[in-house]
N, C-alpha and C. Protein backbone atom coordinates (compact mmCIF):
# COMPACT_ATOMS: atom_id res chain seq x y z
N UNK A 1 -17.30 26.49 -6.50
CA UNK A 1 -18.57 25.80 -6.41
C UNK A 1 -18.46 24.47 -7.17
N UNK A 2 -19.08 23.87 -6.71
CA UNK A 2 -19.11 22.21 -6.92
C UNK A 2 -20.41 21.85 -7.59
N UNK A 3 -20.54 20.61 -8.03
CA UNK A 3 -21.98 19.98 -8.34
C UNK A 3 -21.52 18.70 -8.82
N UNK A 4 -22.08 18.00 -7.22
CA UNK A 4 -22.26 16.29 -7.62
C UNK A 4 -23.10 16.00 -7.97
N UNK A 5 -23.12 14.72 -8.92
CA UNK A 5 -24.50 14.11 -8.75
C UNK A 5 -24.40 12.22 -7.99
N UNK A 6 -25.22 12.14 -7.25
CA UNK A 6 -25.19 10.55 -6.87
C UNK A 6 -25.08 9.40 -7.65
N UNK A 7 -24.16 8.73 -7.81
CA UNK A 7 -23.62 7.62 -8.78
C UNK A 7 -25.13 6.50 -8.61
N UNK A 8 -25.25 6.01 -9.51
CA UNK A 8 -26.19 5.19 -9.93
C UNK A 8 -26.06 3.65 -8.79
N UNK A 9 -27.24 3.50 -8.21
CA UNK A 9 -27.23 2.38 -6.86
C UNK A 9 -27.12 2.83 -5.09
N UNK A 10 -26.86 3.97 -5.43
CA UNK A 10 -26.52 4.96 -3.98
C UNK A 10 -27.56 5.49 -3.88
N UNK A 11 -28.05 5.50 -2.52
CA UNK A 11 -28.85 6.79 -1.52
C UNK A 11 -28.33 7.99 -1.15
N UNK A 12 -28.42 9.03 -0.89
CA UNK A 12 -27.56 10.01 -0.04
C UNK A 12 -29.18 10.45 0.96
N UNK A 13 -28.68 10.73 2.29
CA UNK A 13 -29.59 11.53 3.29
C UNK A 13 -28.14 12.59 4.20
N UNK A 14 -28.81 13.78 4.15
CA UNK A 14 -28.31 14.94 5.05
C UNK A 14 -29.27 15.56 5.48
N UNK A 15 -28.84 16.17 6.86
CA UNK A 15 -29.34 16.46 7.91
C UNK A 15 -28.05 18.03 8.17
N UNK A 16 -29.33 18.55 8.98
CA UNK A 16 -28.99 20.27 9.24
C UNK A 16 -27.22 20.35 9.91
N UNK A 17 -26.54 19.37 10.53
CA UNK A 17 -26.06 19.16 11.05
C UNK A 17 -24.89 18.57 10.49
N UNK A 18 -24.84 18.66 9.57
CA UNK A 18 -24.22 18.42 8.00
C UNK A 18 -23.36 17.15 8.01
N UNK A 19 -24.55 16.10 8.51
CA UNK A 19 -24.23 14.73 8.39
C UNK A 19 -24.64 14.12 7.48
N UNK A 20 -23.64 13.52 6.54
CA UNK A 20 -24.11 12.69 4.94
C UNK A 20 -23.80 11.11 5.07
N UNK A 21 -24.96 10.73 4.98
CA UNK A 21 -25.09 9.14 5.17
C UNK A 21 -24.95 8.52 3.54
N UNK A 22 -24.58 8.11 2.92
CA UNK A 22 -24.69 7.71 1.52
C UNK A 22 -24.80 6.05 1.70
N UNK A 23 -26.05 5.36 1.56
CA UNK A 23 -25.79 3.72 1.45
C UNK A 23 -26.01 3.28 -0.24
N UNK A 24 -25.01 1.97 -0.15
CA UNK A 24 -25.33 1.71 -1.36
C UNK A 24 -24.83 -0.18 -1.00
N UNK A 25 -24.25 -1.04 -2.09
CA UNK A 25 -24.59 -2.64 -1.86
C UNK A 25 -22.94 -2.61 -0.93
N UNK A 26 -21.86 -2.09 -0.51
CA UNK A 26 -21.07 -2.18 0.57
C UNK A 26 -21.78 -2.34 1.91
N UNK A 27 -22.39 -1.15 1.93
CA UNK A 27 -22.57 -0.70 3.46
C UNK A 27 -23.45 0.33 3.61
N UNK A 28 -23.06 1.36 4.43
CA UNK A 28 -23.56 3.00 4.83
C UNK A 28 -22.00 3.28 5.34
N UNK A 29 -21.80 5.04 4.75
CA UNK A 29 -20.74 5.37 4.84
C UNK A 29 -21.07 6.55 5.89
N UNK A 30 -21.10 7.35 6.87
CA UNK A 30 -21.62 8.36 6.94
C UNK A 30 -19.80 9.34 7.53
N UNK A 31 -20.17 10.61 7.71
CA UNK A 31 -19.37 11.64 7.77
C UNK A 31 -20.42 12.59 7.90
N UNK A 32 -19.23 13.49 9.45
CA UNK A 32 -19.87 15.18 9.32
C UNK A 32 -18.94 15.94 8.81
N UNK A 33 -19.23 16.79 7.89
CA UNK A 33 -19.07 18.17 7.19
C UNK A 33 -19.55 19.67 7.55
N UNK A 34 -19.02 19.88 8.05
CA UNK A 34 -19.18 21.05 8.90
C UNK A 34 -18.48 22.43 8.89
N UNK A 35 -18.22 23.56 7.84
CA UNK A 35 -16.83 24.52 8.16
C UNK A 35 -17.72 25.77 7.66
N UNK A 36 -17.56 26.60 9.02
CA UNK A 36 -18.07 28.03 8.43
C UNK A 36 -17.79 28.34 7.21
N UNK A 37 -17.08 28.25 6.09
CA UNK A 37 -16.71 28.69 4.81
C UNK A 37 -17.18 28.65 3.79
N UNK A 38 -17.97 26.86 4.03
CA UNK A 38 -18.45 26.25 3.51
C UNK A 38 -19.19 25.40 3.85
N UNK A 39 -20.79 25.98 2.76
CA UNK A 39 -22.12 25.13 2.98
C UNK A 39 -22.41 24.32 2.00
N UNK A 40 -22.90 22.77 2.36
CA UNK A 40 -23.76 21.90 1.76
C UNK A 40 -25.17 21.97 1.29
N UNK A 41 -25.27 21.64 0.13
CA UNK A 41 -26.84 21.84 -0.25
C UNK A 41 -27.22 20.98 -1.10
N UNK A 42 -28.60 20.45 -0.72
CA UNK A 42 -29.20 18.82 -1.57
C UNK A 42 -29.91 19.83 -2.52
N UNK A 43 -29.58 19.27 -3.79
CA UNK A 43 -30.50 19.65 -4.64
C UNK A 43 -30.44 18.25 -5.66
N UNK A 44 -32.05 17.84 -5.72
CA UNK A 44 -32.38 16.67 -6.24
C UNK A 44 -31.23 15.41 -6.05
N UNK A 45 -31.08 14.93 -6.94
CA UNK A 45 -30.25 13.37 -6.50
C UNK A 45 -28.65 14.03 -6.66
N UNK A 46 -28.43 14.91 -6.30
CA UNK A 46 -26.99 15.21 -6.26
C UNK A 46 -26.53 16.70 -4.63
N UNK A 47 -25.41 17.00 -4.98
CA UNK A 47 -24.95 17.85 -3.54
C UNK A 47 -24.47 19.31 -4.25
N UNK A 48 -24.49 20.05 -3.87
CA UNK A 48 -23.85 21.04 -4.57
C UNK A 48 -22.59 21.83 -3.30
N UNK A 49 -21.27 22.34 -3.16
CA UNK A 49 -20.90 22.48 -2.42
C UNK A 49 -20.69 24.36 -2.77
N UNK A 50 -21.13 24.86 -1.48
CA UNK A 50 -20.44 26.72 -2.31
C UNK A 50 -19.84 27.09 -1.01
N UNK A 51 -18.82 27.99 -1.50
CA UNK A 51 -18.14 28.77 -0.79
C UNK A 51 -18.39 30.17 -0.57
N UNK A 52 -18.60 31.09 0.48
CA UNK A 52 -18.95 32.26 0.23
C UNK A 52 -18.14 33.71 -0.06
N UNK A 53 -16.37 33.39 -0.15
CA UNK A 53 -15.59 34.11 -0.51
C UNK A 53 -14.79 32.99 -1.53
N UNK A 54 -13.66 34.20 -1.91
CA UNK A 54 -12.47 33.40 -3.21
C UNK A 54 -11.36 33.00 -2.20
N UNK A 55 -11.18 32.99 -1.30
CA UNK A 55 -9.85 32.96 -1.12
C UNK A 55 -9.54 31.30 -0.91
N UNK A 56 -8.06 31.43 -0.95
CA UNK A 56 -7.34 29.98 -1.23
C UNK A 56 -7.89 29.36 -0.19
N UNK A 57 -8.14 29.88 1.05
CA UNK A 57 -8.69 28.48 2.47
C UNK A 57 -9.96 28.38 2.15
N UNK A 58 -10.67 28.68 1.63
CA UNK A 58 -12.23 28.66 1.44
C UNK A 58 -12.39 27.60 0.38
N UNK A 59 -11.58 27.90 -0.89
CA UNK A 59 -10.44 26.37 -2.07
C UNK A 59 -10.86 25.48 -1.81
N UNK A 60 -9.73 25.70 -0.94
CA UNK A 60 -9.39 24.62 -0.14
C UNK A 60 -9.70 23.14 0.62
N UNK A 61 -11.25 23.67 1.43
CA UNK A 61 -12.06 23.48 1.99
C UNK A 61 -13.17 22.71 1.00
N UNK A 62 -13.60 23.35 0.22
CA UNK A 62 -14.50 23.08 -0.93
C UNK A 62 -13.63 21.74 -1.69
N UNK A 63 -12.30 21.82 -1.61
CA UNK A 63 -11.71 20.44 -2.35
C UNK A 63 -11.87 19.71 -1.42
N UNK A 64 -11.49 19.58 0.03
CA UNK A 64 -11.55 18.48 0.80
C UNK A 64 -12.63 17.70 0.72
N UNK A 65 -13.68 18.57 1.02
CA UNK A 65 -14.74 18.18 1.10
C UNK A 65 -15.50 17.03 -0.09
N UNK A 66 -14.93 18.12 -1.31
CA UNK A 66 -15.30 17.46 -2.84
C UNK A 66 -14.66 15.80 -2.36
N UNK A 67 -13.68 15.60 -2.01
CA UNK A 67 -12.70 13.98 -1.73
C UNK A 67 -13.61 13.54 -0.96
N UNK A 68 -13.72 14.15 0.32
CA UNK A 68 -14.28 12.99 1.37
C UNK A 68 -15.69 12.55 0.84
N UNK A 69 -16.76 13.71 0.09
CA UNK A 69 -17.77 12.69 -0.59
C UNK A 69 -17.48 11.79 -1.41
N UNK A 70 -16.36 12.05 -2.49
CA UNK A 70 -16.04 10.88 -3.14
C UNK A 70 -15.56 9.69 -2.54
N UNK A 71 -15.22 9.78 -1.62
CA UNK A 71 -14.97 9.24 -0.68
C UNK A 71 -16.01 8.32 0.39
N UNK A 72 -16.92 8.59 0.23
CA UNK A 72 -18.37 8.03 0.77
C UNK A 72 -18.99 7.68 -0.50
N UNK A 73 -18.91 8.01 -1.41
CA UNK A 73 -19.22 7.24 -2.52
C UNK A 73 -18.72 6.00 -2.94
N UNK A 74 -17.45 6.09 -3.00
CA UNK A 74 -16.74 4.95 -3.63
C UNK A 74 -16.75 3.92 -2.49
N UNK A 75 -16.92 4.41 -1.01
CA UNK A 75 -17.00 3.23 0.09
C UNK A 75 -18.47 2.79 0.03
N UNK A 76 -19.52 3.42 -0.05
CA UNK A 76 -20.68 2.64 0.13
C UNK A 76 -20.79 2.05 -1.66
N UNK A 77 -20.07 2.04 -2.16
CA UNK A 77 -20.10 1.13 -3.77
C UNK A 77 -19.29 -0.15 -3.82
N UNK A 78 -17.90 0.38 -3.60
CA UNK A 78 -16.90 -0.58 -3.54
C UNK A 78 -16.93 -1.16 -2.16
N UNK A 79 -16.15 -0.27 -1.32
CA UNK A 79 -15.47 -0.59 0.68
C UNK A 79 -14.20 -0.13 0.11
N UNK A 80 -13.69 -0.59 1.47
CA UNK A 80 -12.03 0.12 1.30
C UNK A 80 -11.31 -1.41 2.03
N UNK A 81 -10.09 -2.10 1.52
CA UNK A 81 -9.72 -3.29 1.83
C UNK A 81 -8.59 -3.23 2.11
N UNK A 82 -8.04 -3.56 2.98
CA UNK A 82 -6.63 -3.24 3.67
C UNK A 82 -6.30 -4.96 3.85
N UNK A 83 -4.70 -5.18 3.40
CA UNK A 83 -3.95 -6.42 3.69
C UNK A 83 -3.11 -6.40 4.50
N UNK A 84 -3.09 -7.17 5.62
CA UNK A 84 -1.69 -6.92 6.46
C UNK A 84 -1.36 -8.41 6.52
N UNK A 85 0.27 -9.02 6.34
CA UNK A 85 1.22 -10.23 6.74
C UNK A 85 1.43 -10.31 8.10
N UNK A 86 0.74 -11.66 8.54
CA UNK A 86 1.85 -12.03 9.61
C UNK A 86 3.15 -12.35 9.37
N UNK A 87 3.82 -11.88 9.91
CA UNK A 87 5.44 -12.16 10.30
C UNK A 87 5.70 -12.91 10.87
N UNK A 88 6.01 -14.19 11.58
CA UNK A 88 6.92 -14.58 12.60
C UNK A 88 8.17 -15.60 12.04
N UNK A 89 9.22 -15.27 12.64
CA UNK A 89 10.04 -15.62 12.29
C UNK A 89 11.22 -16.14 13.76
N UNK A 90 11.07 -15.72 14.68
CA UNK A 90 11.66 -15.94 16.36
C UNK A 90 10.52 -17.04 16.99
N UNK A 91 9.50 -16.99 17.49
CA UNK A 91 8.24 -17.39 17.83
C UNK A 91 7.13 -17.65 16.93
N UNK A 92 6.74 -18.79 17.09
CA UNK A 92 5.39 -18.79 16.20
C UNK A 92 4.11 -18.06 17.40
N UNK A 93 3.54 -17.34 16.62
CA UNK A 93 2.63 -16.71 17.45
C UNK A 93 1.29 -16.96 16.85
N UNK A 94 0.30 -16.58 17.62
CA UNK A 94 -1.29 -16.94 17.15
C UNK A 94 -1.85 -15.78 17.48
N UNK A 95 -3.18 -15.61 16.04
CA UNK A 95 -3.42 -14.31 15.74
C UNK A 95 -5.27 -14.66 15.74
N UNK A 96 -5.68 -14.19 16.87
CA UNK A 96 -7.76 -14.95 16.66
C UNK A 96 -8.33 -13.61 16.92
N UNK A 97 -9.25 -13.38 16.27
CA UNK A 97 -10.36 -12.45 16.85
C UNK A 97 -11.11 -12.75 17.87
N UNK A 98 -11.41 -12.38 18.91
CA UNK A 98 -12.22 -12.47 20.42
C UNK A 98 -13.04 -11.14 20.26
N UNK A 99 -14.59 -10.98 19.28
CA UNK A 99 -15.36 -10.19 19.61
C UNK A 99 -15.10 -8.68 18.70
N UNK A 100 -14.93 -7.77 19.25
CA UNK A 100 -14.32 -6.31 18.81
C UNK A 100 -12.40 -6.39 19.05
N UNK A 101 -12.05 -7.55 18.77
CA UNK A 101 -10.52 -6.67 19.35
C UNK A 101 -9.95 -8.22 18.59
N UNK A 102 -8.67 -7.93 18.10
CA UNK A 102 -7.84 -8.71 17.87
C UNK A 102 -6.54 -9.31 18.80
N UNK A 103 -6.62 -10.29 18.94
CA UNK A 103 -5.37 -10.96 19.86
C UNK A 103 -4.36 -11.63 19.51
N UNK A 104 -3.25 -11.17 20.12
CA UNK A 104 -1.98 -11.91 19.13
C UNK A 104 -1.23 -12.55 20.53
N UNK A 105 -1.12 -13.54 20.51
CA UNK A 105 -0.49 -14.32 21.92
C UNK A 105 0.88 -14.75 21.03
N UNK A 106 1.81 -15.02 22.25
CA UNK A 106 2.89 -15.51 22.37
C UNK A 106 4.16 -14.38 20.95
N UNK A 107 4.10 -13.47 20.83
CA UNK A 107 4.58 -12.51 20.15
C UNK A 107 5.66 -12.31 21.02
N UNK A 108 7.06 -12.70 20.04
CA UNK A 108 8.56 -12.87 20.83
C UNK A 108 8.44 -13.38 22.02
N UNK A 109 7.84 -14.30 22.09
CA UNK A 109 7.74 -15.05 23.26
C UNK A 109 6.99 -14.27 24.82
N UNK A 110 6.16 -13.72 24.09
CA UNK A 110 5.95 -12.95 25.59
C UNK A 110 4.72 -13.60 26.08
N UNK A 111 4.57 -13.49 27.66
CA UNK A 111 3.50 -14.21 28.50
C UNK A 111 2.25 -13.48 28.26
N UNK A 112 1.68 -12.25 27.80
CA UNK A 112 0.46 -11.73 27.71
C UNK A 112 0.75 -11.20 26.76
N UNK A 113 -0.69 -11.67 26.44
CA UNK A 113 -1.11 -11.12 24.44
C UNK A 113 -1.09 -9.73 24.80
N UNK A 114 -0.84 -9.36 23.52
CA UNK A 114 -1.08 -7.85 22.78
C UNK A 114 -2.68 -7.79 22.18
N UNK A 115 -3.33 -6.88 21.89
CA UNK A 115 -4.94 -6.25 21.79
C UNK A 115 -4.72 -5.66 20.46
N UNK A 116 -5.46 -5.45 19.20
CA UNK A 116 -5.61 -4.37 19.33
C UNK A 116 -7.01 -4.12 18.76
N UNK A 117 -7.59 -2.71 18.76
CA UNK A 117 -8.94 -2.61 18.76
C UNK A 117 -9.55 -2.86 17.11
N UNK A 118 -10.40 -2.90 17.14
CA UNK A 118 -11.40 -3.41 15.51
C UNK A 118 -12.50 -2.13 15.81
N UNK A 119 -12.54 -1.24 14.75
CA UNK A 119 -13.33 -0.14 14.76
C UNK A 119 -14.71 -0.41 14.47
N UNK A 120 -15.91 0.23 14.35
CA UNK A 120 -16.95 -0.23 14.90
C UNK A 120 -17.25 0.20 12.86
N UNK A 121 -17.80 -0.96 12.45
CA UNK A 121 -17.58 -1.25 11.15
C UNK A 121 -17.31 -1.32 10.28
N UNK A 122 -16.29 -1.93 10.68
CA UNK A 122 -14.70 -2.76 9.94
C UNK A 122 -15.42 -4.34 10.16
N UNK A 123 -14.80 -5.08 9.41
CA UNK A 123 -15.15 -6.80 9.21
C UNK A 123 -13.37 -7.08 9.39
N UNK A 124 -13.18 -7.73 9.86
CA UNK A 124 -11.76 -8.69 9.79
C UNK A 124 -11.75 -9.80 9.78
N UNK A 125 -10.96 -10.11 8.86
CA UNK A 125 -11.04 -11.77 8.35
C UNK A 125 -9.58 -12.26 8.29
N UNK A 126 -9.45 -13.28 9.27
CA UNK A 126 -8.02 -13.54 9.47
C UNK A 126 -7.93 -15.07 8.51
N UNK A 127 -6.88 -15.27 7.92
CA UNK A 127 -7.03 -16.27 6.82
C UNK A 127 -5.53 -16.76 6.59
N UNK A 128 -4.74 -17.93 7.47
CA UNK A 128 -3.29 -18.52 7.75
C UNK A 128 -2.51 -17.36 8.26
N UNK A 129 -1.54 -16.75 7.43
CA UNK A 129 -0.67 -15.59 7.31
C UNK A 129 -1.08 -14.29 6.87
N UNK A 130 -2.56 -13.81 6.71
CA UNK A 130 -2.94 -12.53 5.96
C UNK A 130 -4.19 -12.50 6.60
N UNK A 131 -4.52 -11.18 7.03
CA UNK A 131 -5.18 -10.87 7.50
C UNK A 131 -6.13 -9.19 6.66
N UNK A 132 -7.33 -9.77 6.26
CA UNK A 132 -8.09 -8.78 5.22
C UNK A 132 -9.29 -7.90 6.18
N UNK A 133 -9.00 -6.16 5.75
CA UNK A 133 -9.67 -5.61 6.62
C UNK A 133 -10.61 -4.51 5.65
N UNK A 134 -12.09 -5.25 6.00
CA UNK A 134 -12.96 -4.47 4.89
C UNK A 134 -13.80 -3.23 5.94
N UNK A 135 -14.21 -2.12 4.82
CA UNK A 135 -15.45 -1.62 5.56
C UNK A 135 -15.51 -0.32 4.52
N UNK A 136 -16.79 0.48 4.78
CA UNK A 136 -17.07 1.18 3.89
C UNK A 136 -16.91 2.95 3.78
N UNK A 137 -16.58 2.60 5.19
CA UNK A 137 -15.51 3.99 5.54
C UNK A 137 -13.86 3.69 5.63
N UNK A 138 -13.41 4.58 4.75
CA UNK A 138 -11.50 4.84 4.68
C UNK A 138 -11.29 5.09 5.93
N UNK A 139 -11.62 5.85 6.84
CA UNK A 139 -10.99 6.12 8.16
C UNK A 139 -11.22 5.08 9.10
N UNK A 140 -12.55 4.28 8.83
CA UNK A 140 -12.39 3.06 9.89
C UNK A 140 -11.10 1.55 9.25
N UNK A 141 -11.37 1.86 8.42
CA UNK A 141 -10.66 0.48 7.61
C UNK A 141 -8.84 0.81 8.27
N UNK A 142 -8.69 2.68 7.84
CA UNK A 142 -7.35 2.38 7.63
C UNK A 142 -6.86 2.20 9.24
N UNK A 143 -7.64 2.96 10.58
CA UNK A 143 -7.71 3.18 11.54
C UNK A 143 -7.50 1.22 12.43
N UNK A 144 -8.32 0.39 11.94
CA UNK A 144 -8.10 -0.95 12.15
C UNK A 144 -7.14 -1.20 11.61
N UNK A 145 -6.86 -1.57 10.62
CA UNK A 145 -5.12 -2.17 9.98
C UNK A 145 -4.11 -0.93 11.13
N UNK A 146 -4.29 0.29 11.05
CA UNK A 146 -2.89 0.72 12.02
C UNK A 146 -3.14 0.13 12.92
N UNK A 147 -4.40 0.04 14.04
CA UNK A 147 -4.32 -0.50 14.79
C UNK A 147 -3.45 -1.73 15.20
N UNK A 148 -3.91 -2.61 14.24
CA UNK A 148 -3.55 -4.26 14.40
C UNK A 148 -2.11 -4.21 14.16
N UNK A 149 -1.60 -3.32 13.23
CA UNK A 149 -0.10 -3.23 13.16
C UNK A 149 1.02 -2.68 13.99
N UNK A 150 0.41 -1.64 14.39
CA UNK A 150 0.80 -0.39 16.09
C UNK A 150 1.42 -1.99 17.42
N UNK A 151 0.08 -2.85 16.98
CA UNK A 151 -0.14 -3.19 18.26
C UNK A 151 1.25 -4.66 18.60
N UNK A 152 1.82 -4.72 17.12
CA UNK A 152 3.15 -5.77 16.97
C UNK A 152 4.10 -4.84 16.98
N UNK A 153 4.42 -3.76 17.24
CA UNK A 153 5.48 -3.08 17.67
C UNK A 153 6.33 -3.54 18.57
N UNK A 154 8.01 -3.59 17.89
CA UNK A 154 8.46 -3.88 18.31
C UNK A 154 9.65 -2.56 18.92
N UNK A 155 9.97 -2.47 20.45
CA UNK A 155 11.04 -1.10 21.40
C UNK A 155 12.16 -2.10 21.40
N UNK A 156 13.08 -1.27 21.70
CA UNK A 156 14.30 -2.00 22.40
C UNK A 156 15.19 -3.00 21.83
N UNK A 157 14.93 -3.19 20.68
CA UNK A 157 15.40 -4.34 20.20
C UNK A 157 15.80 -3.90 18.24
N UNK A 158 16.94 -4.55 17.71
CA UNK A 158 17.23 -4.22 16.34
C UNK A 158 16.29 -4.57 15.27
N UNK A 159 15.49 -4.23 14.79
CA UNK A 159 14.42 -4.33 13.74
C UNK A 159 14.98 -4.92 12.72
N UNK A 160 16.28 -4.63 11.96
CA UNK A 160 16.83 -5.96 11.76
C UNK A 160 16.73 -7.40 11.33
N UNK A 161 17.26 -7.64 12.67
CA UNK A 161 17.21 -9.08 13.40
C UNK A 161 15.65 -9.52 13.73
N UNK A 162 14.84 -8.77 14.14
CA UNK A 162 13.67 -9.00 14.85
C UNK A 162 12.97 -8.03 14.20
N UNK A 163 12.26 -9.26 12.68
CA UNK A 163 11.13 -8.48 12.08
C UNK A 163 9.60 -8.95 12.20
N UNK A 164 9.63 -9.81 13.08
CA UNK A 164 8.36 -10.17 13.55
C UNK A 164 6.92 -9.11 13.85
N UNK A 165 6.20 -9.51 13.35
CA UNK A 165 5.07 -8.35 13.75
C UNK A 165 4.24 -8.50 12.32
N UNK A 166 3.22 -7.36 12.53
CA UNK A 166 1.93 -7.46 11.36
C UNK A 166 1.98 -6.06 10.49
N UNK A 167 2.37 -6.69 9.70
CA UNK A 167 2.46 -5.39 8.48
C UNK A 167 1.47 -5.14 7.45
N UNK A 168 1.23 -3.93 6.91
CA UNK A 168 0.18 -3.81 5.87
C UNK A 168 0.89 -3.75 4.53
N UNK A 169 0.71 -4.67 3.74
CA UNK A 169 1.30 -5.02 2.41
C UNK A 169 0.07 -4.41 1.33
N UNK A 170 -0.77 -4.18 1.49
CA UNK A 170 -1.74 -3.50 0.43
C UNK A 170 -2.73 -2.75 1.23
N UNK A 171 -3.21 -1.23 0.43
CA UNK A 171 -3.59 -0.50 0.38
C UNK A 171 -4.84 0.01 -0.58
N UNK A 172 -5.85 0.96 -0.28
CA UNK A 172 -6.80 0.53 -1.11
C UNK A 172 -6.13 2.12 -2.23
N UNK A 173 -5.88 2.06 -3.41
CA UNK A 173 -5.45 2.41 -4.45
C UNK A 173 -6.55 3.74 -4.69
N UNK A 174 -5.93 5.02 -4.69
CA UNK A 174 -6.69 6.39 -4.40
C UNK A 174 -7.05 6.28 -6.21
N UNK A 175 -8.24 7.25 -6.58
CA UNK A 175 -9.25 6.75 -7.63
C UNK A 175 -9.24 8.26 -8.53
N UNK A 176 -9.03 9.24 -7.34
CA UNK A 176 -9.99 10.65 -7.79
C UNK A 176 -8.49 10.93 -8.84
């Protein structure tokens, strides 16, 4: 058994459906929590988490859970900030946002850009050679940087010789 209490500047709202919205001056973080093993319960400005047997998966469960709120805490306080480098070193290539999706043209010289997607609140801010990816959920933040990085993949060729592409050089630094 657990007992949070809500860090000072944060909201929390849950719903039967064991969706926890926590806003605070980032954003709104939300997540569902959901595992027969283990139930959520609001009591006053904090969460309490219980398990209804001992055993190690039931633990288990009760720790995850304990993270991913901290985890919605520390994103609707802080965000979560991901760095990725452009590379080019064969081709100079160009890297613009168009909307929800990132575009990288002329990558090893090829005739059609590469995509890749921008998760639905994530901010990306492209800035010369570095490209900064904020938001107040960990799974959208880290989910955009793989994205954008997946999407400079390079087949067929010696990695090597040909290190062109978008890499993530910083990470947001685990707390708990």
């Amino acid at each position: 058994m657990y007992k949070m209490n809500v860090p000072e500047g944060l909201s929390l709202e849950m719903n039967e459906t064991g969706v926890i919205k926590v806003k605070g001056t980032k954003g709104e973080a939300i997540r569902q929590l959901m595992h027969p093993l283990v139930s959520i319960k609001k009591e006053g400005n904090g969460l309490t988490l219980i398990t209804k047997s001992s055993k190690k998966k039931s633990k288990r469960m009760v720790n995850s859970y304990h993270a991913h709120i901290l985890n919605l805490f520390r994103g609707a306080k802080e965000g979560f900030t991901y760095k990725l480098k452009i590379c080019s070193g064969h081709f100079p290539m160009t890297v613009k946002q168009e909307g929800e999706k990132i575009v990288v043209s002329n990558f090893l010289g090829e005739k059609i850009p590469r995509t890749a997607q921008i998760m639905p609140g994530a901010k990306v801010k492209i800035d010369k050679d570095t490209i900064t990816v904020d938001a107040a959920n960990v799974e959208t933040a880290g989910q955009t940087a793989a994205n954008i990085e997946i999407a400079t993949k390079i087949k067929g060729r010696d990695r090597r010789t040909f290190q062109d592409g978008i890499y993530i050089i910083e990470k947001p630094v685990k707390v708990h």
